[in-house]
N, C-alpha and C. Protein backbone atom coordinates (compact mmCIF):
# COMPACT_ATOMS: atom_id res chain seq x y z
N UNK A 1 21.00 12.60 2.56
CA UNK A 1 20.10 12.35 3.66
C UNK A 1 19.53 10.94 3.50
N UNK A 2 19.78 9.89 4.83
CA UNK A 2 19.26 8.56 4.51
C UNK A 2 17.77 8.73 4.43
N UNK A 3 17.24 7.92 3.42
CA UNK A 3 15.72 7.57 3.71
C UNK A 3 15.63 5.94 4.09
N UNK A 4 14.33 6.38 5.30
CA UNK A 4 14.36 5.36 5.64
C UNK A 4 12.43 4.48 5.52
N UNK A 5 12.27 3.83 5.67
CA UNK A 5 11.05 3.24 5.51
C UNK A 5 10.55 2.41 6.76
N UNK A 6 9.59 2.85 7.81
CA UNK A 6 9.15 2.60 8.77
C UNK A 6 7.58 1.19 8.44
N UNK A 7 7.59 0.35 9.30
CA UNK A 7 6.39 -0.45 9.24
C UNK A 7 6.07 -0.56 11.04
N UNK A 8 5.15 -0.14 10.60
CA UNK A 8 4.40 -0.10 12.44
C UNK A 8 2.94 -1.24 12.59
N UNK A 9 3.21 -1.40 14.15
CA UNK A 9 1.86 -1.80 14.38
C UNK A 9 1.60 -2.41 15.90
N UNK A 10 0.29 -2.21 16.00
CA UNK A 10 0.12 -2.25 17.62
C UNK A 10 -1.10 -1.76 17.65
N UNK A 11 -1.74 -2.53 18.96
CA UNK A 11 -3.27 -1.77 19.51
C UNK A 11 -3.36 -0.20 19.11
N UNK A 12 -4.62 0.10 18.54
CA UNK A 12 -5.16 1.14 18.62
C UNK A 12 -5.76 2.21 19.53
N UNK A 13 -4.91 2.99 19.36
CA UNK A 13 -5.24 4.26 20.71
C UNK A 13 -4.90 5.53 20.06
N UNK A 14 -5.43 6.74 20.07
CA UNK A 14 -5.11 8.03 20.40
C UNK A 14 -4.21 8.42 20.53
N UNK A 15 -3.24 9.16 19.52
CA UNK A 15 -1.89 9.67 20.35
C UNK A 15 -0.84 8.73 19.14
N UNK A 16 -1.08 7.35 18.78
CA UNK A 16 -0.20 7.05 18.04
C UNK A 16 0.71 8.05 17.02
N UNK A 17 0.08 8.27 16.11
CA UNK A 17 0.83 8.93 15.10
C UNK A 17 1.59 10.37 15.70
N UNK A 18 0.98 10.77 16.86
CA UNK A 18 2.01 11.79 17.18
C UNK A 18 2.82 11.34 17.83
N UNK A 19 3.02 10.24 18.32
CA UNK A 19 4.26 9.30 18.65
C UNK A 19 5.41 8.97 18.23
N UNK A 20 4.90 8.68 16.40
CA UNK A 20 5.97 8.24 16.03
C UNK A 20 6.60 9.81 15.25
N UNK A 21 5.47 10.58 14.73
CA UNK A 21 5.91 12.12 14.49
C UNK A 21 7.23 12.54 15.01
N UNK A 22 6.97 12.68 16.87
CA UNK A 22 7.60 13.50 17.36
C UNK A 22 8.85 13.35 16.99
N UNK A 23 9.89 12.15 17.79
CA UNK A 23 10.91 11.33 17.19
C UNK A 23 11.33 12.08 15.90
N UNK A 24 10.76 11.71 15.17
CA UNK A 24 11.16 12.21 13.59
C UNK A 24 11.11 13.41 13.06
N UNK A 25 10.49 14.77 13.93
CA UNK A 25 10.52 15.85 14.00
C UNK A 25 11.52 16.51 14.68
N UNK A 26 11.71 15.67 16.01
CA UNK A 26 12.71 15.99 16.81
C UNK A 26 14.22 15.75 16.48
N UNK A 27 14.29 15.11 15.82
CA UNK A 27 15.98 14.80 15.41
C UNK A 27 16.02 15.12 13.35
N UNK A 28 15.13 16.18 13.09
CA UNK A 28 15.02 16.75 12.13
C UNK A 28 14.60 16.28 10.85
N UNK A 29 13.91 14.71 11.21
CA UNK A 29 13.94 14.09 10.33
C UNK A 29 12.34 14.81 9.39
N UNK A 30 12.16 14.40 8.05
CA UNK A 30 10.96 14.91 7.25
C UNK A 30 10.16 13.91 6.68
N UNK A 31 8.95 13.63 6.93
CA UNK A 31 7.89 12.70 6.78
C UNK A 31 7.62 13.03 4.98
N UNK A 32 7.93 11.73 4.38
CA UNK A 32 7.67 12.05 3.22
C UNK A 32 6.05 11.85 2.42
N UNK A 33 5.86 10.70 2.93
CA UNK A 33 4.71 9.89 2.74
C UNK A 33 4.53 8.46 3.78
N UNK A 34 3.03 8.17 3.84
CA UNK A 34 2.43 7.30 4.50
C UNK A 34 1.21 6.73 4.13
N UNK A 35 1.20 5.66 4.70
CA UNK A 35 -0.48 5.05 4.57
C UNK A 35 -0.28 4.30 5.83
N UNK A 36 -1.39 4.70 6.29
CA UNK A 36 -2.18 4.34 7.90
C UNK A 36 -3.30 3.85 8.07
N UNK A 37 -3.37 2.86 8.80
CA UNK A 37 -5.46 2.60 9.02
C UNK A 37 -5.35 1.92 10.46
N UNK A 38 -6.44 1.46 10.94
CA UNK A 38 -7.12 1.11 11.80
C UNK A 38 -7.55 -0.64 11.09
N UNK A 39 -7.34 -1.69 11.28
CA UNK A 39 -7.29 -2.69 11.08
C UNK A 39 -7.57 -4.00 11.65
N UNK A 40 -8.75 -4.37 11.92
CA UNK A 40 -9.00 -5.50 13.24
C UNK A 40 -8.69 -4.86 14.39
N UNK A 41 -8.83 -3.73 14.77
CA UNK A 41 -8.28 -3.34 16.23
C UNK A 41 -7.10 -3.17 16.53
N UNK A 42 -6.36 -3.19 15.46
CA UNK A 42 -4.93 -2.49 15.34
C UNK A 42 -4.90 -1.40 14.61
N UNK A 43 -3.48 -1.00 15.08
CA UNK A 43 -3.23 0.64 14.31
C UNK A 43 -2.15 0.07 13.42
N UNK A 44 -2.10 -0.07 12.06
CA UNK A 44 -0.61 -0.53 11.39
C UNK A 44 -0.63 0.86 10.03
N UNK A 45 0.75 0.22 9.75
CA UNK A 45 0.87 2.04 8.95
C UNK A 45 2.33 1.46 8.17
N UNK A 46 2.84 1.88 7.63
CA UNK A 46 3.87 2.02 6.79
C UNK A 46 4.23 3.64 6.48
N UNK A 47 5.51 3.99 6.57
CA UNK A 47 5.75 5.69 6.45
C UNK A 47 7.14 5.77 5.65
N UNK A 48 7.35 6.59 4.79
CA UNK A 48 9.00 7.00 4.37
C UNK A 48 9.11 8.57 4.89
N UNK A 49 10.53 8.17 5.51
CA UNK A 49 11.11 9.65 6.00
C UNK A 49 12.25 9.93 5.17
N UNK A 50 12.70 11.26 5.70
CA UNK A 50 14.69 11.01 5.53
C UNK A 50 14.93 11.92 6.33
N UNK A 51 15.99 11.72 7.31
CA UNK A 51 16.68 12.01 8.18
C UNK A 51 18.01 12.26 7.88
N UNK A 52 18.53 13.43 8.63
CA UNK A 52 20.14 13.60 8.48
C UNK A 52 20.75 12.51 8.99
N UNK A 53 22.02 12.14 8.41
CA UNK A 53 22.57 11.09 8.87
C UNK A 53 23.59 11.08 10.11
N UNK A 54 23.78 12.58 10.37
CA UNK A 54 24.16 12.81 11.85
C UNK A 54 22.82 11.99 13.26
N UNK A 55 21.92 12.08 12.43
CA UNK A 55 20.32 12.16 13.24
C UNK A 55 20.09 10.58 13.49
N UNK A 56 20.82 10.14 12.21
CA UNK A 56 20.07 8.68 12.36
C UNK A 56 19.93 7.56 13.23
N UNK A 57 20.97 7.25 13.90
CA UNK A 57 21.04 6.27 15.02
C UNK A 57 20.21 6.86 16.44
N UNK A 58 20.45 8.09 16.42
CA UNK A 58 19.33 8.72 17.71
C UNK A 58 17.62 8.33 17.06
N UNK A 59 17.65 8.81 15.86
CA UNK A 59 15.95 8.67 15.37
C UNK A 59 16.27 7.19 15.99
N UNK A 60 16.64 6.14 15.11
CA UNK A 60 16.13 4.87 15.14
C UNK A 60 16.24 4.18 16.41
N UNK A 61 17.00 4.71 17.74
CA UNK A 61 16.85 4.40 19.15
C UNK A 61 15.25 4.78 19.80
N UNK A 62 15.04 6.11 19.27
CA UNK A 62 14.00 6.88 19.64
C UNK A 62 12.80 6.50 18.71
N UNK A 63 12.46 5.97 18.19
CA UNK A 63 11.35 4.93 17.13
C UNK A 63 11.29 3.49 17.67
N UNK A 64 12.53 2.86 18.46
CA UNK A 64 12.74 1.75 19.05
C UNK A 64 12.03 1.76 20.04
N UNK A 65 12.18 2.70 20.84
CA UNK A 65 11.83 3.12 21.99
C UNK A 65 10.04 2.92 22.29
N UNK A 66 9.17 3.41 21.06
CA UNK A 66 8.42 2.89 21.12
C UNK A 66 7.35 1.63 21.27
N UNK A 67 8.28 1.01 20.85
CA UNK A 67 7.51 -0.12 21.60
C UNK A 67 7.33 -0.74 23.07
N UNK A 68 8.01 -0.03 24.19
CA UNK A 68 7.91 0.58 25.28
C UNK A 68 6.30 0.36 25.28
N UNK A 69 5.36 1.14 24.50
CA UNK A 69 3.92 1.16 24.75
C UNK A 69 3.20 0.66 23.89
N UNK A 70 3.55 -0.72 23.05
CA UNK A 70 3.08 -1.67 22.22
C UNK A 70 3.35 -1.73 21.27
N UNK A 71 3.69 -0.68 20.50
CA UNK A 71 3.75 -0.12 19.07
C UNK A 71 5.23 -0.95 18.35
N UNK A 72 4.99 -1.86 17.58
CA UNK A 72 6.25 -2.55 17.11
C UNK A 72 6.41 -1.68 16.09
N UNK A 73 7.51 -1.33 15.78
CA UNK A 73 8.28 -0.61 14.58
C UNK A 73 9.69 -1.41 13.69
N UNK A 74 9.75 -1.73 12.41
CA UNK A 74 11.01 -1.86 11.70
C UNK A 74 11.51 -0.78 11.15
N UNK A 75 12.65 -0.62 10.98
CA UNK A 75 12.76 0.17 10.88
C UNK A 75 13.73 -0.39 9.19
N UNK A 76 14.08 0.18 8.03
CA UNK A 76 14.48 -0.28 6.63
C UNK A 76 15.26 0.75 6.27
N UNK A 77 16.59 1.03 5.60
CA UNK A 77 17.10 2.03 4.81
C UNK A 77 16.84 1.63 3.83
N UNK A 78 15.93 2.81 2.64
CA UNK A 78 15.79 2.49 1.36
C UNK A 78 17.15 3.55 0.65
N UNK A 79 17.21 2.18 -0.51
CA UNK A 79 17.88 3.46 -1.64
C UNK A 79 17.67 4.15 -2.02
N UNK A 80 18.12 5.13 -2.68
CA UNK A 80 17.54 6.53 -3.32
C UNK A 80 17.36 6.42 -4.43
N UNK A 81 15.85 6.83 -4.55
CA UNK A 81 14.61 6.46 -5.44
C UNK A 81 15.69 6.99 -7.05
N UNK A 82 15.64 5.74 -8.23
CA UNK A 82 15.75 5.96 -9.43
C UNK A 82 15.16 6.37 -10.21
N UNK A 83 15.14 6.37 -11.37
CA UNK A 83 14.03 6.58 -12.23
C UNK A 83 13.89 5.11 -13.32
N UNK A 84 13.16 4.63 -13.27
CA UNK A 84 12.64 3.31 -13.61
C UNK A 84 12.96 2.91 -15.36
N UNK A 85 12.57 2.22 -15.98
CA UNK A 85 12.48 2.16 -17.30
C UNK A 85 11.10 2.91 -17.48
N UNK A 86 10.73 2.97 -18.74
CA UNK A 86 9.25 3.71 -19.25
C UNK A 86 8.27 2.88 -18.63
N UNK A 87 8.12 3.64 -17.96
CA UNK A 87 6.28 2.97 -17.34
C UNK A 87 5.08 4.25 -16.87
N UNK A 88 4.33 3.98 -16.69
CA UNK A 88 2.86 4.64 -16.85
C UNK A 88 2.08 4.34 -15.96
N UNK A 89 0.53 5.02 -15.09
CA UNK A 89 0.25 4.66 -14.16
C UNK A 89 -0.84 4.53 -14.36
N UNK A 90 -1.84 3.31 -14.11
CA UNK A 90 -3.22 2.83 -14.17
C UNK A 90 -3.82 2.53 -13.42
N UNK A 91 -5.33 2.73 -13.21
CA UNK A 91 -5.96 2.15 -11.64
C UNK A 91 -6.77 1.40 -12.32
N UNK A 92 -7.02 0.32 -11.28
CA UNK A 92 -7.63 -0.98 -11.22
C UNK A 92 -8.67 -0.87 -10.01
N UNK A 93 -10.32 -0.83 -11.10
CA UNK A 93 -11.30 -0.81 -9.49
C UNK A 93 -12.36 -1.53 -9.74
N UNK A 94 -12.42 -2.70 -9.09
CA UNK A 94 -13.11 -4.07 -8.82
C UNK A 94 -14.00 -4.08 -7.66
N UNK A 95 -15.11 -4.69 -7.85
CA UNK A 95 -16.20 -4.79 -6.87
C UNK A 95 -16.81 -6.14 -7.21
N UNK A 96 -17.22 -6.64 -6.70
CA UNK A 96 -18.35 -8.37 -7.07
C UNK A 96 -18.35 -8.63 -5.74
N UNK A 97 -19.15 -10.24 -5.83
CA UNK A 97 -19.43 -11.06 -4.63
C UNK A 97 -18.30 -11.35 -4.00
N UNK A 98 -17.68 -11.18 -2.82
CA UNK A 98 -17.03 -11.75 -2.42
C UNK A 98 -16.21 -13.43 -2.36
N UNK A 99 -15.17 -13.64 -2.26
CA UNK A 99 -14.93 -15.40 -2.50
C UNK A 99 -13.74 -15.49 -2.35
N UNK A 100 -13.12 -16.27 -1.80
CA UNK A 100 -11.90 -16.22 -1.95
C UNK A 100 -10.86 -15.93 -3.23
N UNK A 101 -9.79 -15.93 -3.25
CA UNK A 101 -8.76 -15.90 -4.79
C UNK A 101 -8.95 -14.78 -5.71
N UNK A 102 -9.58 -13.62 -5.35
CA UNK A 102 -9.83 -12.38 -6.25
C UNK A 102 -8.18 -11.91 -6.17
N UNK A 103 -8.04 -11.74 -5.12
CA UNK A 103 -6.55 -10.92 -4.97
C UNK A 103 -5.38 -11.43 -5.77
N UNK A 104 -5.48 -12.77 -5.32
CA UNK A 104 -4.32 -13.90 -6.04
C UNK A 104 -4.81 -13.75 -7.72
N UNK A 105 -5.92 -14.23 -8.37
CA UNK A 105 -6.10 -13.84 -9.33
C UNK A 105 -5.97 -12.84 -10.15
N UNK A 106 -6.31 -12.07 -9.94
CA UNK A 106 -6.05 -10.70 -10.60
C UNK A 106 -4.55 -9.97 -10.31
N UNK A 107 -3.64 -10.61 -8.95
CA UNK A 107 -2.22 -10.79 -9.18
C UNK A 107 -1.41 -11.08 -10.08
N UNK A 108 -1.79 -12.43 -10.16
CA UNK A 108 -1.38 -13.36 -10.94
C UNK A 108 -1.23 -12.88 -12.86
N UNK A 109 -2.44 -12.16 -12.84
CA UNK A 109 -2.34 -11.35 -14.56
C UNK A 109 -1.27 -10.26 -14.68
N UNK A 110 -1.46 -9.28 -13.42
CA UNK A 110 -0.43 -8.14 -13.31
C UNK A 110 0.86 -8.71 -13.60
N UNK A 111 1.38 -9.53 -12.77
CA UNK A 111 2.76 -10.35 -12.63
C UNK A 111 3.07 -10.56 -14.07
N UNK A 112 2.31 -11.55 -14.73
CA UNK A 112 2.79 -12.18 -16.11
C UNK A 112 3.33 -10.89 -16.91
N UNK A 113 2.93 -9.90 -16.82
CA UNK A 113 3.21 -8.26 -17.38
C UNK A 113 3.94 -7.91 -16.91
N UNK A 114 4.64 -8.44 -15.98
CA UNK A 114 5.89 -6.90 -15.12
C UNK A 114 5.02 -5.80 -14.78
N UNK A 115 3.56 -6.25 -14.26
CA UNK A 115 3.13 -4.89 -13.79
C UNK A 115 3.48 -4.83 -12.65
N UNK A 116 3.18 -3.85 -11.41
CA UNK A 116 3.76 -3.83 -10.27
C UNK A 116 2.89 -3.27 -9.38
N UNK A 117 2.52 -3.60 -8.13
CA UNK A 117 1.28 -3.04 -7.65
C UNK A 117 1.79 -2.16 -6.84
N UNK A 118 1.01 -0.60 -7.26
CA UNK A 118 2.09 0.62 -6.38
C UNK A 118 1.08 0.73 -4.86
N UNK A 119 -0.15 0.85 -5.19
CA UNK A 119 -1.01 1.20 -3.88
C UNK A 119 -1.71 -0.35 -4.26
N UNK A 120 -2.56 -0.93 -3.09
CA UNK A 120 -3.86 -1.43 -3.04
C UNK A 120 -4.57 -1.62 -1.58
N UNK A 121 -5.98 -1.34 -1.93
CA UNK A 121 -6.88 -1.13 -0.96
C UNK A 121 -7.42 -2.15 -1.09
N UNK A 122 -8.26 -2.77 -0.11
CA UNK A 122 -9.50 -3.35 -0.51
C UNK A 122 -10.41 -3.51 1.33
N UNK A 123 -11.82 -3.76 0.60
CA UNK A 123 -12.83 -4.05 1.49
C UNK A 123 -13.46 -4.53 1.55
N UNK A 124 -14.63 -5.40 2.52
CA UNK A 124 -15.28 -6.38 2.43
C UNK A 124 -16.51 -5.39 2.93
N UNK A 125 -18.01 -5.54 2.24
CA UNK A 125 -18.86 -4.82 2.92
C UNK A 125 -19.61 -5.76 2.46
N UNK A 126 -21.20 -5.11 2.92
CA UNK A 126 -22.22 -6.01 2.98
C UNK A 126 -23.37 -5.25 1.55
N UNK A 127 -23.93 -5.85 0.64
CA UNK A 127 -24.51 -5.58 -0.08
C UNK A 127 -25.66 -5.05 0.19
N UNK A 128 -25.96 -3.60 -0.58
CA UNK A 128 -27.14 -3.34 -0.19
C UNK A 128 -28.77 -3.68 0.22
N UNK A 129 -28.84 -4.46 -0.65
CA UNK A 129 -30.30 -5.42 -1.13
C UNK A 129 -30.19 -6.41 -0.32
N UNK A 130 -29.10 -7.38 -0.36
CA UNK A 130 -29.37 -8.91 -0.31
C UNK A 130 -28.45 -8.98 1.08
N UNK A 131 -27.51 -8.09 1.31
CA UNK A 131 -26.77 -8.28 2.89
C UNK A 131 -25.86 -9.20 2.43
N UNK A 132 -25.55 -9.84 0.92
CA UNK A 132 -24.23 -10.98 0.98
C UNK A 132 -22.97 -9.62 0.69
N UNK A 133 -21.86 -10.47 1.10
CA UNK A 133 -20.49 -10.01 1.17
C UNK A 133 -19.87 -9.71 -0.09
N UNK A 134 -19.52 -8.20 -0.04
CA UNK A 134 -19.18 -7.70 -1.34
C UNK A 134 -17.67 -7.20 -1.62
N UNK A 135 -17.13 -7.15 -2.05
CA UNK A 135 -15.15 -7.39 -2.29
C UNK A 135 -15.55 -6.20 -2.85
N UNK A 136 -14.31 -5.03 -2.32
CA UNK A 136 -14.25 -4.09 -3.14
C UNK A 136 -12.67 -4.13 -3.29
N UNK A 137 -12.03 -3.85 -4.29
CA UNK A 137 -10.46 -3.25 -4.21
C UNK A 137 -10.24 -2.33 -5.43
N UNK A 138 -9.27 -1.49 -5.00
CA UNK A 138 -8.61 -0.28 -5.93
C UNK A 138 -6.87 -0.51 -5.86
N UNK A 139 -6.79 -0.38 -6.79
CA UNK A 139 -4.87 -0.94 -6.96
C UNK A 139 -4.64 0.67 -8.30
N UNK A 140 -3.17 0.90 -7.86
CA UNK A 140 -2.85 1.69 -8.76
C UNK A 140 -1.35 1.07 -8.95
N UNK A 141 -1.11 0.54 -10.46
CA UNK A 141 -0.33 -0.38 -11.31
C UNK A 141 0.59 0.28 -11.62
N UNK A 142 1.57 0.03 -11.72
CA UNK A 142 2.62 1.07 -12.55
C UNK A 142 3.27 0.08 -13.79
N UNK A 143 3.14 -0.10 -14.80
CA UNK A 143 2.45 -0.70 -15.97
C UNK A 143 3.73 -0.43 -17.33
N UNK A 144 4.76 -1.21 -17.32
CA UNK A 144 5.41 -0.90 -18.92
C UNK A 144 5.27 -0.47 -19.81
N UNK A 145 5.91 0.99 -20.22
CA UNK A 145 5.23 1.40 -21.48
C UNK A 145 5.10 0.42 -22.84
N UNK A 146 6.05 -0.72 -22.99
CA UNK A 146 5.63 -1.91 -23.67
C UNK A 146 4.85 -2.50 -23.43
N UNK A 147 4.14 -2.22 -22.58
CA UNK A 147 3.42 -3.66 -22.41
C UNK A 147 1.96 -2.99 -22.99
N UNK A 148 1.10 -4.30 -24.04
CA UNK A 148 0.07 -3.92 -24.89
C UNK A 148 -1.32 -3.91 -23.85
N UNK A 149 -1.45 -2.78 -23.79
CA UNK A 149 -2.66 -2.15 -22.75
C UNK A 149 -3.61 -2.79 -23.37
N UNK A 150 -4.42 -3.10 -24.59
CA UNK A 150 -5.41 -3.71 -25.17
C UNK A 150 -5.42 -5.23 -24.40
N UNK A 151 -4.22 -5.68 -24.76
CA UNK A 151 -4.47 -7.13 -24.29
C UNK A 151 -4.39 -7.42 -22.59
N UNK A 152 -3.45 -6.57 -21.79
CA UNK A 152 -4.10 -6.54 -20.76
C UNK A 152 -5.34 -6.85 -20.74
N UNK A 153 -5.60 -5.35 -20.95
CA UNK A 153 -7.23 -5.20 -20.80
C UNK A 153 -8.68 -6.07 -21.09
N UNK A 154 -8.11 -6.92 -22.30
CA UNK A 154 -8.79 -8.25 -22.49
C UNK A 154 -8.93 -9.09 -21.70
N UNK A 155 -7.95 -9.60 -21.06
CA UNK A 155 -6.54 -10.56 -19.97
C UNK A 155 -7.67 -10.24 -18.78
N UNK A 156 -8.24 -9.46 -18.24
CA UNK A 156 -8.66 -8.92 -16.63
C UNK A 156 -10.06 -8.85 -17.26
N UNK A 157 -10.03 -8.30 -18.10
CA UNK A 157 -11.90 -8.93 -18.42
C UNK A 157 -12.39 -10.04 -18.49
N UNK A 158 -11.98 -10.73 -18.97
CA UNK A 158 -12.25 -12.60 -19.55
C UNK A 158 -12.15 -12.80 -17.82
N UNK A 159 -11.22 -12.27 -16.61
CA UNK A 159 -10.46 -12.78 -15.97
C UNK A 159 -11.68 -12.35 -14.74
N UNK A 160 -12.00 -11.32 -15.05
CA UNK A 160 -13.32 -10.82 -14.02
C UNK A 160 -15.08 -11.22 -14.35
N UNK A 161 -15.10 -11.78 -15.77
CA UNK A 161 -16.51 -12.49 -16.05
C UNK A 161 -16.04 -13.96 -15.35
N UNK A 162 -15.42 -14.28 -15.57
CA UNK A 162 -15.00 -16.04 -14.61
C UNK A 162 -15.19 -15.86 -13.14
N UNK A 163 -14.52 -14.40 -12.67
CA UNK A 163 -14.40 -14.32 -11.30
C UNK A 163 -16.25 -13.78 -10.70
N UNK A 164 -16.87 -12.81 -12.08
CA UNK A 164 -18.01 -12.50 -11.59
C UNK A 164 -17.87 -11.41 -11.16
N UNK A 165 -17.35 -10.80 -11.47
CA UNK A 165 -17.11 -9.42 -10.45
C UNK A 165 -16.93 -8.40 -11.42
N UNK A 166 -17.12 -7.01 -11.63
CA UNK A 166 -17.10 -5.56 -12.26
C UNK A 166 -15.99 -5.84 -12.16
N UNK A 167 -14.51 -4.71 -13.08
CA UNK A 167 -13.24 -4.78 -13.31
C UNK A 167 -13.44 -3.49 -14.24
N UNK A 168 -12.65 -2.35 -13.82
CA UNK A 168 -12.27 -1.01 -14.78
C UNK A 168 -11.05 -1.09 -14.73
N UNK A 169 -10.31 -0.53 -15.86
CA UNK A 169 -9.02 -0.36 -15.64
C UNK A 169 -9.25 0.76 -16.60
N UNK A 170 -8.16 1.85 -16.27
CA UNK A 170 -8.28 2.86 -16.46
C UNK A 170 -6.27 3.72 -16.18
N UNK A 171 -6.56 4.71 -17.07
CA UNK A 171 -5.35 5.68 -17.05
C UNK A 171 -5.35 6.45 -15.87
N UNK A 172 -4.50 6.76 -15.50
CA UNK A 172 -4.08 7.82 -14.11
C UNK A 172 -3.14 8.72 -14.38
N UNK A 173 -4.12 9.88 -14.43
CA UNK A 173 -3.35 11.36 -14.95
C UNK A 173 -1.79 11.32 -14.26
């Protein structure tokens, strides 16, 4: 069964996600996982399905089709998921003043590691007390079982007193 990997996006309205559902229900396809939000006044989302491959060229006409009512869709065949070398899963959850280069920074350490960023969130809110702009993000790493978790962990501390900002890193059952 192909899997395939959907990226959407388009004005926000009501009704989206059972939009792109139906389609993919209707030609038998099975929603594996997703992440969706609401975004500046857009609806954008990323989804993995898999569909019979009798199914597939009808799904991906009928997902096309959507954008008919704004909704841009790509549509991606992924390969079928391997099993990796030894790696392990860690979350990363950061909060400070806002500023530019948090993201790039704290990239930039993961990378030198072959870490790999599996999820990340982040948000900009307003501080309780003082009303200045506060960076929040949560990343969940998927992390080499070689690779020396201590010195990471040094690596993003030193790396978050420069930046000013809280930094946990932590195991994920």
């Amino acid at each position: 069964m192909p899997n395939l990997v959907l990226t959407l996006i388009g004005p926000d309205r009501p009704g989206l996600v059972e939009a792109v559902a139906q389609p993919i229900a209707a030609n038998g396809g099975n929603w594996l996982e997703s992440r969706m939000a609401h975004l500046g006044g857009k609806f954008a989302g990323i989804l993995r399905i898999d569909v019979p491959a009798e199914k597939l060229s009808v799904l991906v006409q009928s997902l096309r089709e959507l954008e008919d009512c704004g909704l841009r869709v790509v549509v991606e065949e992924s390969p079928p998921e391997r099993p990796d070398e030894a790696r392990h899963l860690m979350e990363i959850d950061l909060e400070g003043l806002d500023r530019p280069g948090i993201v790039r920074e704290i990239s930039r350490v993961l990378v030198e590691q072959s870490i790999n960023i599996e999820e990340l969130s982040t948000e900009r809110t307003k501080a309780p007390m003082s009303g200045e702009a506060l960076f929040r993000a949560r990343a969940l790493v998927n992390v080499p079982d070689d690779c020396d978790t201590a010195k990471l962990r040094l690596r993003l501390e030193r790396l978050a007193t420069d930046l000013m900002v809280e930094l946990e890193l932590a195991e994920k059952d």
